[in-house]
N, C-alpha and C. Protein backbone atom coordinates (compact mmCIF):
# COMPACT_ATOMS: atom_id res chain seq x y z
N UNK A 1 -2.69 7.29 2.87
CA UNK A 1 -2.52 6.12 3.70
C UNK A 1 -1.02 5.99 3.94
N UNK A 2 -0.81 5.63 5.28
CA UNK A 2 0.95 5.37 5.25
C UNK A 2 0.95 3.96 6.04
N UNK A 3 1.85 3.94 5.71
CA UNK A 3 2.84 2.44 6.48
C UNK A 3 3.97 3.16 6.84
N UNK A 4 3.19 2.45 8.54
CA UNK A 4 4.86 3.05 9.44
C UNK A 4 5.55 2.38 10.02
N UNK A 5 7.02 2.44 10.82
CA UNK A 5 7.81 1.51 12.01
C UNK A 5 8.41 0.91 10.68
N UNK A 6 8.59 1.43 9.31
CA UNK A 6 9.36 0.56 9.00
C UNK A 6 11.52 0.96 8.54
N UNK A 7 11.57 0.31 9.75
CA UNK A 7 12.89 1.15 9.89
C UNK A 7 14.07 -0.19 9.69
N UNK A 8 15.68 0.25 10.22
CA UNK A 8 16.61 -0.77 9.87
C UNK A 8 16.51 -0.82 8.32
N UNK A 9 16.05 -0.08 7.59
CA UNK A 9 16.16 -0.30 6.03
C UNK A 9 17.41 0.80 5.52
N UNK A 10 18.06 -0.05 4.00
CA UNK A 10 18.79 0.71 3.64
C UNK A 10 18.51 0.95 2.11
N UNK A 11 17.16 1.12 1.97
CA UNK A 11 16.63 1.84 0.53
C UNK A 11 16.35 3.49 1.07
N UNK A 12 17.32 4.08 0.18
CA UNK A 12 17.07 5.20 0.27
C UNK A 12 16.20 6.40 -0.69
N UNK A 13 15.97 7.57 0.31
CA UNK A 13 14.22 8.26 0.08
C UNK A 13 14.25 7.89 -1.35
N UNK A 14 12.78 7.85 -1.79
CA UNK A 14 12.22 7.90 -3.09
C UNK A 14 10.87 8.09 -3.19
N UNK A 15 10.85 9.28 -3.79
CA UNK A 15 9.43 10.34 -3.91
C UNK A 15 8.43 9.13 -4.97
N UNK A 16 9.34 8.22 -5.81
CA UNK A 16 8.06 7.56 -6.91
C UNK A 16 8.89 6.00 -5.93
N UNK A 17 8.64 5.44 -5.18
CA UNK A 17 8.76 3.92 -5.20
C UNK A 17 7.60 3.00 -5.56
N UNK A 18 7.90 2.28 -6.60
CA UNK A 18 7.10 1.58 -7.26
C UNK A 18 6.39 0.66 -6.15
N UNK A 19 5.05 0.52 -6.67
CA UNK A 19 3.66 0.02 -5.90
C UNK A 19 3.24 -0.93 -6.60
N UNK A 20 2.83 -2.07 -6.59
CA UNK A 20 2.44 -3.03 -7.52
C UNK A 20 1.25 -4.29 -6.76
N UNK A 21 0.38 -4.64 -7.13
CA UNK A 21 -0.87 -5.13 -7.35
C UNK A 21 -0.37 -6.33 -7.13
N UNK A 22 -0.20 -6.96 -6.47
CA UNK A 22 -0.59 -8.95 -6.04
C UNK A 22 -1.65 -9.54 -5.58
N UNK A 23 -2.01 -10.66 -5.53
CA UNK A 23 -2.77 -11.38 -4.45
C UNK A 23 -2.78 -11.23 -2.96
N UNK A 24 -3.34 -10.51 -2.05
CA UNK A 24 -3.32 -10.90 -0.49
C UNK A 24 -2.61 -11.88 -0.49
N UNK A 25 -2.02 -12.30 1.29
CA UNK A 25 -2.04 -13.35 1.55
C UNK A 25 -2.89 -14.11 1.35
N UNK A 26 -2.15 -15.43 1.14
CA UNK A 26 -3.19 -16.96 0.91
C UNK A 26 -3.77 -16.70 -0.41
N UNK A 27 -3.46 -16.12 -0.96
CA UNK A 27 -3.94 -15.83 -3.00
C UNK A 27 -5.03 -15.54 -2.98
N UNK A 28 -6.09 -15.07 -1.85
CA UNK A 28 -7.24 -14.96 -2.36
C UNK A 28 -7.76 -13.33 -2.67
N UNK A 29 -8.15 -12.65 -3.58
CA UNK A 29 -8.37 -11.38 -3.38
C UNK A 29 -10.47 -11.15 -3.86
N UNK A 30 -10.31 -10.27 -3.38
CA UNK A 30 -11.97 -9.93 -3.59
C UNK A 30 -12.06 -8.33 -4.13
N UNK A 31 -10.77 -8.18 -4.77
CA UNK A 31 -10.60 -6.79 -5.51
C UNK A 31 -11.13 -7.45 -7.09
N UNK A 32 -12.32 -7.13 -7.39
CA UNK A 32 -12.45 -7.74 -9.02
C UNK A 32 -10.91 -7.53 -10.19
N UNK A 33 -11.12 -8.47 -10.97
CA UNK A 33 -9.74 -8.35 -11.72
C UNK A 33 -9.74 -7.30 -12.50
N UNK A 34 -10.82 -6.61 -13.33
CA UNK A 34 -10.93 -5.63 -14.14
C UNK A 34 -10.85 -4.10 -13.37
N UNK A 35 -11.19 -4.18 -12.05
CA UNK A 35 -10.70 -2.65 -11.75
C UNK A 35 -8.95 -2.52 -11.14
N UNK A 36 -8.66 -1.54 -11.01
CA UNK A 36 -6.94 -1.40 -10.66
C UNK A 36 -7.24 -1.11 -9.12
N UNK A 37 -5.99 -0.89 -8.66
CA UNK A 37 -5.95 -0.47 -7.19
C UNK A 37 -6.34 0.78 -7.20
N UNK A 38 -6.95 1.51 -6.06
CA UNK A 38 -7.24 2.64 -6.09
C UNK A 38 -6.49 3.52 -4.89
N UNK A 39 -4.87 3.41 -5.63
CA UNK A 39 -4.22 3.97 -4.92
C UNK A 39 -3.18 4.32 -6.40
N UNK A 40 -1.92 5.29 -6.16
CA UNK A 40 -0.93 5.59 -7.20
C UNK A 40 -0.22 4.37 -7.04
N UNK A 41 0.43 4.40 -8.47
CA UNK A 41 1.51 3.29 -8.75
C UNK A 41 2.82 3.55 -7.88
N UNK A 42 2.86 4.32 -7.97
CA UNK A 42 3.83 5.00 -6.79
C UNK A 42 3.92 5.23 -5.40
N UNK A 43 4.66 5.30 -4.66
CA UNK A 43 4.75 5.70 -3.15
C UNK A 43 5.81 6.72 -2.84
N UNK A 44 5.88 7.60 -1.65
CA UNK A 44 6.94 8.37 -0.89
C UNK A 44 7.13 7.44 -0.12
N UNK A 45 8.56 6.81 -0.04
CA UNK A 45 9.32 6.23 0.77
C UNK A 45 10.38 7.26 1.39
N UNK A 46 10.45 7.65 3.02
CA UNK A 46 11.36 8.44 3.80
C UNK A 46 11.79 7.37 4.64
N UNK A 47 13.19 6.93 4.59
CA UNK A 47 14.25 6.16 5.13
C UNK A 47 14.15 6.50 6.69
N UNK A 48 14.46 7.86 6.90
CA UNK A 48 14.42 8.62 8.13
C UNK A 48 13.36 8.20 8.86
N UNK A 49 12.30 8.67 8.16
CA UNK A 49 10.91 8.56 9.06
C UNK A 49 10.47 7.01 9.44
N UNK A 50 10.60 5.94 8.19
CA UNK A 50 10.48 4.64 8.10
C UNK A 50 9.31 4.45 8.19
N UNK A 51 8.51 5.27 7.13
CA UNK A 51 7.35 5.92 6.72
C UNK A 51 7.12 5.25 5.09
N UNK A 52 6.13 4.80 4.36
CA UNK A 52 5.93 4.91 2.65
C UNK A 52 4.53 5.42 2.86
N UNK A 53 3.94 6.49 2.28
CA UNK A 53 2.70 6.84 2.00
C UNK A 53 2.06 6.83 0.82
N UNK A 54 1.20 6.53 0.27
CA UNK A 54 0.49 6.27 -0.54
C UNK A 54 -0.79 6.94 -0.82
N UNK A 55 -0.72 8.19 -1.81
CA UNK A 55 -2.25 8.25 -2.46
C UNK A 55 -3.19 7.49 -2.80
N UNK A 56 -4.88 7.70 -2.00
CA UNK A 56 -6.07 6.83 -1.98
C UNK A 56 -6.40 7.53 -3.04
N UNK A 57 -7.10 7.32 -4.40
CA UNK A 57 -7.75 8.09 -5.06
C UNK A 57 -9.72 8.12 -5.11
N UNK A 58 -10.14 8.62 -5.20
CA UNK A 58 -11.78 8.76 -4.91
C UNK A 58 -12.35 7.80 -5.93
N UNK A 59 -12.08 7.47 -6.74
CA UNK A 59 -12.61 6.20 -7.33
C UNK A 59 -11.35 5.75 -8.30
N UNK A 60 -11.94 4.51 -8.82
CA UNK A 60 -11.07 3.50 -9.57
C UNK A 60 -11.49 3.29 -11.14
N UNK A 61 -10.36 2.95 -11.76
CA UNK A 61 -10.35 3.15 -13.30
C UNK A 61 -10.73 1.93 -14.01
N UNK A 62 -11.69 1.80 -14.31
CA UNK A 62 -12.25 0.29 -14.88
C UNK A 62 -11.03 0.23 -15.91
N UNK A 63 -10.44 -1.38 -15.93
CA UNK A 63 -9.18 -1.61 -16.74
C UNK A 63 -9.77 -2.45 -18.30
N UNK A 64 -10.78 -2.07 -19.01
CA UNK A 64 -10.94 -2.95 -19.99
C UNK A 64 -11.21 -1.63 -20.64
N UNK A 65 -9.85 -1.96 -22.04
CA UNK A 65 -9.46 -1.44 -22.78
C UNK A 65 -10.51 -0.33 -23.24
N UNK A 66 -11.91 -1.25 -23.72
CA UNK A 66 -12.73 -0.46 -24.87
C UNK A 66 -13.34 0.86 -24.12
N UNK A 67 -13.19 0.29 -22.75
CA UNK A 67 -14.83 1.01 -21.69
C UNK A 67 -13.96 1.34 -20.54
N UNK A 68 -13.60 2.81 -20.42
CA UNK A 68 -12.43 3.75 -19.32
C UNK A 68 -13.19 4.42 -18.70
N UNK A 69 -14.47 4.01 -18.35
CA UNK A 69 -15.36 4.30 -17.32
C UNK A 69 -15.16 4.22 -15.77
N UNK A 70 -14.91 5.88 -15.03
CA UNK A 70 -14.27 5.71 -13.74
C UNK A 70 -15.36 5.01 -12.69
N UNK A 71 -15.25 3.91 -12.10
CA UNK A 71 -16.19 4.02 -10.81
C UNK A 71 -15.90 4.52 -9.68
N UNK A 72 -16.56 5.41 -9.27
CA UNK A 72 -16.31 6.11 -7.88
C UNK A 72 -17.20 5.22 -6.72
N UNK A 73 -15.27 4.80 -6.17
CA UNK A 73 -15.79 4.05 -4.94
C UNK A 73 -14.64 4.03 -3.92
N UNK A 74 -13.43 3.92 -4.66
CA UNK A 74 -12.20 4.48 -3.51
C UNK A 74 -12.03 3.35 -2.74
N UNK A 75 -11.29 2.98 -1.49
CA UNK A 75 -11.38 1.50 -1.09
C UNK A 75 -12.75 1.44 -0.10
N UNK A 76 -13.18 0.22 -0.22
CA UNK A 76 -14.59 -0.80 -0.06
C UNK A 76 -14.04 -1.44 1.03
N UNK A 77 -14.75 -1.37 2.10
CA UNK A 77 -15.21 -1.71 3.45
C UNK A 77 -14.96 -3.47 2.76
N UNK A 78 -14.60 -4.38 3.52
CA UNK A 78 -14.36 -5.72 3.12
C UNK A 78 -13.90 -6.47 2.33
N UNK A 79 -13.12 -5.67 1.40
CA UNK A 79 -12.57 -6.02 0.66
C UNK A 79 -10.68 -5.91 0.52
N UNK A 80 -9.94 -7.02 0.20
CA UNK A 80 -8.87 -7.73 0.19
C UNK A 80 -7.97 -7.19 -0.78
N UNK A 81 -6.99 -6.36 -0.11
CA UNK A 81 -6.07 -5.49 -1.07
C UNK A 81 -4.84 -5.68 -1.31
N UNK A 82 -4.11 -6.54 -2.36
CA UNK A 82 -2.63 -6.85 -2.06
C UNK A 82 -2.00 -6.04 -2.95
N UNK A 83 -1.04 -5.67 -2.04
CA UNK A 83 0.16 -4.76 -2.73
C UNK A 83 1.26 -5.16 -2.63
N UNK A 84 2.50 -4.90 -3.30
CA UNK A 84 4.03 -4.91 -3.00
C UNK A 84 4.54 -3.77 -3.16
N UNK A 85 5.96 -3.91 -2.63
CA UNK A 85 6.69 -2.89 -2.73
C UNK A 85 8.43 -3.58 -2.33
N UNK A 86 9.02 -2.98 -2.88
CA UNK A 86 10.71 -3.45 -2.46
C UNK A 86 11.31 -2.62 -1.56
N UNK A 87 11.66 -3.23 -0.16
CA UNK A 87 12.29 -2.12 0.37
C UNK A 87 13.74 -2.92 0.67
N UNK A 88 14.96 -2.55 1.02
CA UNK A 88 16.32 -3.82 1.43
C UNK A 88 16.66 -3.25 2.73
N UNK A 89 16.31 -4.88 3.73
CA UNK A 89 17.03 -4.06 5.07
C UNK A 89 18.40 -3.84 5.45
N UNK A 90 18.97 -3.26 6.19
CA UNK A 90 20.59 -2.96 6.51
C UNK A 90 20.98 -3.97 6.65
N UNK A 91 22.28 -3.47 6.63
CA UNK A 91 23.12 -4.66 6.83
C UNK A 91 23.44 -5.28 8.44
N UNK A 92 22.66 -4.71 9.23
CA UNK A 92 22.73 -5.70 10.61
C UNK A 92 21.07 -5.89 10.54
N UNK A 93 21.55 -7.33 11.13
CA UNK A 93 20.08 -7.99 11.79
C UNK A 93 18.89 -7.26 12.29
N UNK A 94 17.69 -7.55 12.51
CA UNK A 94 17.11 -7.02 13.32
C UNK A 94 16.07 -7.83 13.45
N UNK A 95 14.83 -7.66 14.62
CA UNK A 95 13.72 -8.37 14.98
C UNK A 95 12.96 -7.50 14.40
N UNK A 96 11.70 -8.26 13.81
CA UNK A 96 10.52 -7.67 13.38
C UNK A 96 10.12 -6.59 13.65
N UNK A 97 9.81 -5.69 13.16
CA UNK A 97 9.76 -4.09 13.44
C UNK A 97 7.77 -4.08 14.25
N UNK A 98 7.42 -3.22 14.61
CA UNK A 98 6.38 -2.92 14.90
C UNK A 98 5.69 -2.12 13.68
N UNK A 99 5.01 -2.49 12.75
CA UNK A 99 4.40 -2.03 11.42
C UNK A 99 2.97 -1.62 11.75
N UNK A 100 2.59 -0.62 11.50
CA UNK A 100 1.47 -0.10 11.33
C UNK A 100 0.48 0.29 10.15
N UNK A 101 -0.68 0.36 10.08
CA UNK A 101 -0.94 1.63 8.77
C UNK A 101 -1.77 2.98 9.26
N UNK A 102 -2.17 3.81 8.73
CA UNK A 102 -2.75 4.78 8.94
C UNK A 102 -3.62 5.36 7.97
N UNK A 103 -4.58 6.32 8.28
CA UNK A 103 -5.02 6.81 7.27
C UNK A 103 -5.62 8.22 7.34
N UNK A 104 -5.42 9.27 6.48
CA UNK A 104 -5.87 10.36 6.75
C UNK A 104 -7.30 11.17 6.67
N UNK A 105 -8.35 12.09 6.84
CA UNK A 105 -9.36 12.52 6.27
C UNK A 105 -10.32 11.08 6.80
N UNK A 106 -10.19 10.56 7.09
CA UNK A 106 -11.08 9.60 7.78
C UNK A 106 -11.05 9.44 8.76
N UNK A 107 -12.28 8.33 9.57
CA UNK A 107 -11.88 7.86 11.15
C UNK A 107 -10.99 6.89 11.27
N UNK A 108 -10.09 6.46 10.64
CA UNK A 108 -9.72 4.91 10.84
C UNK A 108 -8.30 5.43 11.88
N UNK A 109 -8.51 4.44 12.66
CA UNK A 109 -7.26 5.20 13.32
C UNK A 109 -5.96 4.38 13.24
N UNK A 110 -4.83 4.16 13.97
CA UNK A 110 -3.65 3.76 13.70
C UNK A 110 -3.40 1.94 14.30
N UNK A 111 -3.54 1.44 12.84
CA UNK A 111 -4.30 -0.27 13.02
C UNK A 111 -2.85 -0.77 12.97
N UNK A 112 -1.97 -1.90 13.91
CA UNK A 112 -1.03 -2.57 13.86
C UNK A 112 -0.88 -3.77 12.67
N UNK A 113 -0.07 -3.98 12.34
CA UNK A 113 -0.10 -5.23 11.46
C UNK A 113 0.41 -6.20 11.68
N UNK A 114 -0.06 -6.96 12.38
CA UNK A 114 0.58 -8.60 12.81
C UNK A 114 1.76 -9.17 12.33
N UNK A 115 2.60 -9.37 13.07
CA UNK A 115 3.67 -10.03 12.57
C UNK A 115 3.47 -11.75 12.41
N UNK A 116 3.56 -12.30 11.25
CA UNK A 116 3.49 -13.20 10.75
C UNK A 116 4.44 -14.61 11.63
């Protein structure tokens, strides 16, 4: 999966940029609390490209300690995925970039992301 158009930034490349698990907007998520994201903790961030891509993995790692039972399900049609990530923009201004995502090995094709 990538996120693109994101440019005017001055974090430079990083093959592991940390990925981290929040609430969607508006706090509500419909990702159960006991499974993890089913993506790497990590991302490829390319400055150049103004590109971060992200490994989908084919299923997800049930997170309770006793029981490391994988469910294979990968991301779920309707369901609410929040992530972060740190990126710092340059040091001149700019207007809202045109942000996209993408995704590979599937049909989904190249979905815009609303600027807020």
């Amino acid at each position: 999966m990538t996120l693109s158009g994101l440019f005017g930034v001055s974090t430079p490349d990083d093959p592991a940029l940390p990925i981290l698990r929040v609430p969607p907007v508006g706090g509500v998520s419909t990702l159960p609390a006991n499974l993890s994201l089913p993506l790497n903790d990590t991302g490829v961030w390319n400055r150049t490209a103004g590109t971060l891509t992200l490994a989908v993995f084919p299923s997800r790692l049930l997170v309770d300690p006793g029981n490391s039972t994988l469910v294979p399900t990968g991301v779920e049609a309707g369901v609410y995925y929040g992530l972060a990530f740190n990126l710092t923009n340059g040091v001149e201004g700019q207007l809202a970039q045109s942000v996209a995502i993408e995704a590979s090995g599937t049909t989904l094709s190249r979905v815009p992301v609303p600027n807020p």
